[in-house]
Protein backbone atom coordinates (compact mmCIF):
# COMPACT_ATOMS: atom_id res chain seq x y z
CA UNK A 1 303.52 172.88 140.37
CA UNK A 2 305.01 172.20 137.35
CA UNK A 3 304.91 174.41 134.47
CA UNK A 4 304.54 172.51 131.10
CA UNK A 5 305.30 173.80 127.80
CA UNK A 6 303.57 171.91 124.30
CA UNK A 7 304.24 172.12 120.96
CA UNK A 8 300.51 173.18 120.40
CA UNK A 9 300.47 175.80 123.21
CA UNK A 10 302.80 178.44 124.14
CA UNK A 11 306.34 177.45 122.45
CA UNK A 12 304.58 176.98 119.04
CA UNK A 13 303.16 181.03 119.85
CA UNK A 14 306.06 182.55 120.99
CA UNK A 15 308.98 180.62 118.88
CA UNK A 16 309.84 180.68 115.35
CA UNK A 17 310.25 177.44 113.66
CA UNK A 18 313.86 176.55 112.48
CA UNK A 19 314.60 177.60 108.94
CA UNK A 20 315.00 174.83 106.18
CA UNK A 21 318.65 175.16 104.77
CA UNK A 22 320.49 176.80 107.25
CA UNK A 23 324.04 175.46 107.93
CA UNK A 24 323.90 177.35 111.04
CA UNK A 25 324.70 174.28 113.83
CA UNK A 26 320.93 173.62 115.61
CA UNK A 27 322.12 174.92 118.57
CA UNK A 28 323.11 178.54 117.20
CA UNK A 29 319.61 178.56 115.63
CA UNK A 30 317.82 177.36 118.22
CA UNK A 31 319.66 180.05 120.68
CA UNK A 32 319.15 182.55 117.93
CA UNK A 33 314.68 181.90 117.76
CA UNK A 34 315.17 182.57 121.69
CA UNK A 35 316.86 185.77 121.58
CA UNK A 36 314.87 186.98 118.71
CA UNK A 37 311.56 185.85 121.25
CA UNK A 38 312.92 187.74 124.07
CA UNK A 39 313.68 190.47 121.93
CA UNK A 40 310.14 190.79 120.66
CA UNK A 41 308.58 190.44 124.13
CA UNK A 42 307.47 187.03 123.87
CA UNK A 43 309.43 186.27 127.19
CA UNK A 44 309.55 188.99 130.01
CA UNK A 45 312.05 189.39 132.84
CA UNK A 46 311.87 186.90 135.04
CA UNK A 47 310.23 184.66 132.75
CA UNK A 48 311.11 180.87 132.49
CA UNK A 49 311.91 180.01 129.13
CA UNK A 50 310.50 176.35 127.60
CA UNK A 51 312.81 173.66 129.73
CA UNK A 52 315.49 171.49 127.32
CA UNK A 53 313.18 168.86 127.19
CA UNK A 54 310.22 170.82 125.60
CA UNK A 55 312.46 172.39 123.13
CA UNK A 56 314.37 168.94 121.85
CA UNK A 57 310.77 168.18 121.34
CA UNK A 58 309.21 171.31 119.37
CA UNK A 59 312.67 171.33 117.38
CA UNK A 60 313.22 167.70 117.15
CA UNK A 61 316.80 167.66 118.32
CA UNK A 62 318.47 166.07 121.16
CA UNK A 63 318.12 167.36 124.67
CA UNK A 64 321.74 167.92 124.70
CA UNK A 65 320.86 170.56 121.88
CA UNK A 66 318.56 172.59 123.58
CA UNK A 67 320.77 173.05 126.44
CA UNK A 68 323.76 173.76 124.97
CA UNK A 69 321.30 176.84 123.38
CA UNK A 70 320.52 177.88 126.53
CA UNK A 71 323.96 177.84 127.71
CA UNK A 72 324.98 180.09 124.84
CA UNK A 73 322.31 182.42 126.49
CA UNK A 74 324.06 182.25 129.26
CA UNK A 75 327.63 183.34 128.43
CA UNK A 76 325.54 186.05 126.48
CA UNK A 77 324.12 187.33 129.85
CA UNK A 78 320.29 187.17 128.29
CA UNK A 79 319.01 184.18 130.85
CA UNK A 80 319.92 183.12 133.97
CA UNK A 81 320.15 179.31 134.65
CA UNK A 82 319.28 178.12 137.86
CA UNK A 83 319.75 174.01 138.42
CA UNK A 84 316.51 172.39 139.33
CA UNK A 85 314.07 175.08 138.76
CA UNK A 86 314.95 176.64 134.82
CA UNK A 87 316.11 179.15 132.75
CA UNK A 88 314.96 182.59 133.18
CA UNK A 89 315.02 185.98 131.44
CA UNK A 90 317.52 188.60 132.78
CA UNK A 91 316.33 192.21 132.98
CA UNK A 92 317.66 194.51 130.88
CA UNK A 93 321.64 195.45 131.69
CA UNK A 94 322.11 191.88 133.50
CA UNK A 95 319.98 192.65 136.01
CA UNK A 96 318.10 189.40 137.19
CA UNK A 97 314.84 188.60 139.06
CA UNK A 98 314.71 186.18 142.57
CA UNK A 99 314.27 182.56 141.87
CA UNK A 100 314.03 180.47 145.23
């Protein structure tokens, strides 16, 4: 089953909004709401984080956007993604839960 993320529900409780006036590119400041998330315990290891989709929408940017975010995650070691199935949290000291 499909997990689905709305604006209304979880992403709108566990994400910060982006901030008005910020010449930060969207992408560093979408990246930066989702460490700052993790950080705070929002998302636990293991966790899949809001798909690229669901985030374009709740930040009203292009998909393209929200993924290059996540990719920034990435090369930062905080998620792991894994094609077809999402991005997840990596445990503390790159450790990383099973997916699959």
């Amino acid at each position: 089953m499909r997990e689905t993320f709305t604006v209304n529900g979880q992403i709108r409780n566990r994400l910060r909004p982006l901030a008005a006036g910020d010449a930060r590119p969207a992408k560093e400041q979408i990246a930066e709401r989702l460490r700052q998330a993790i950080a705070e315990g929002h998302y636990q290891q293991g966790e899949r984080l809001p798909g690229t989709s669901a985030l374009a929408r709740y930040y009203q940017v292009g998909a393209h956007i929200s993924y290059e975010a996540l990719l920034l995650l990435q090369h930062e070691g905080l998620v792991r993604v894994v094609r077809r199935r999402g991005t997840f949290v990596r445990g503390c000291g790159g450790g990383e839960a099973r997916h699959g």
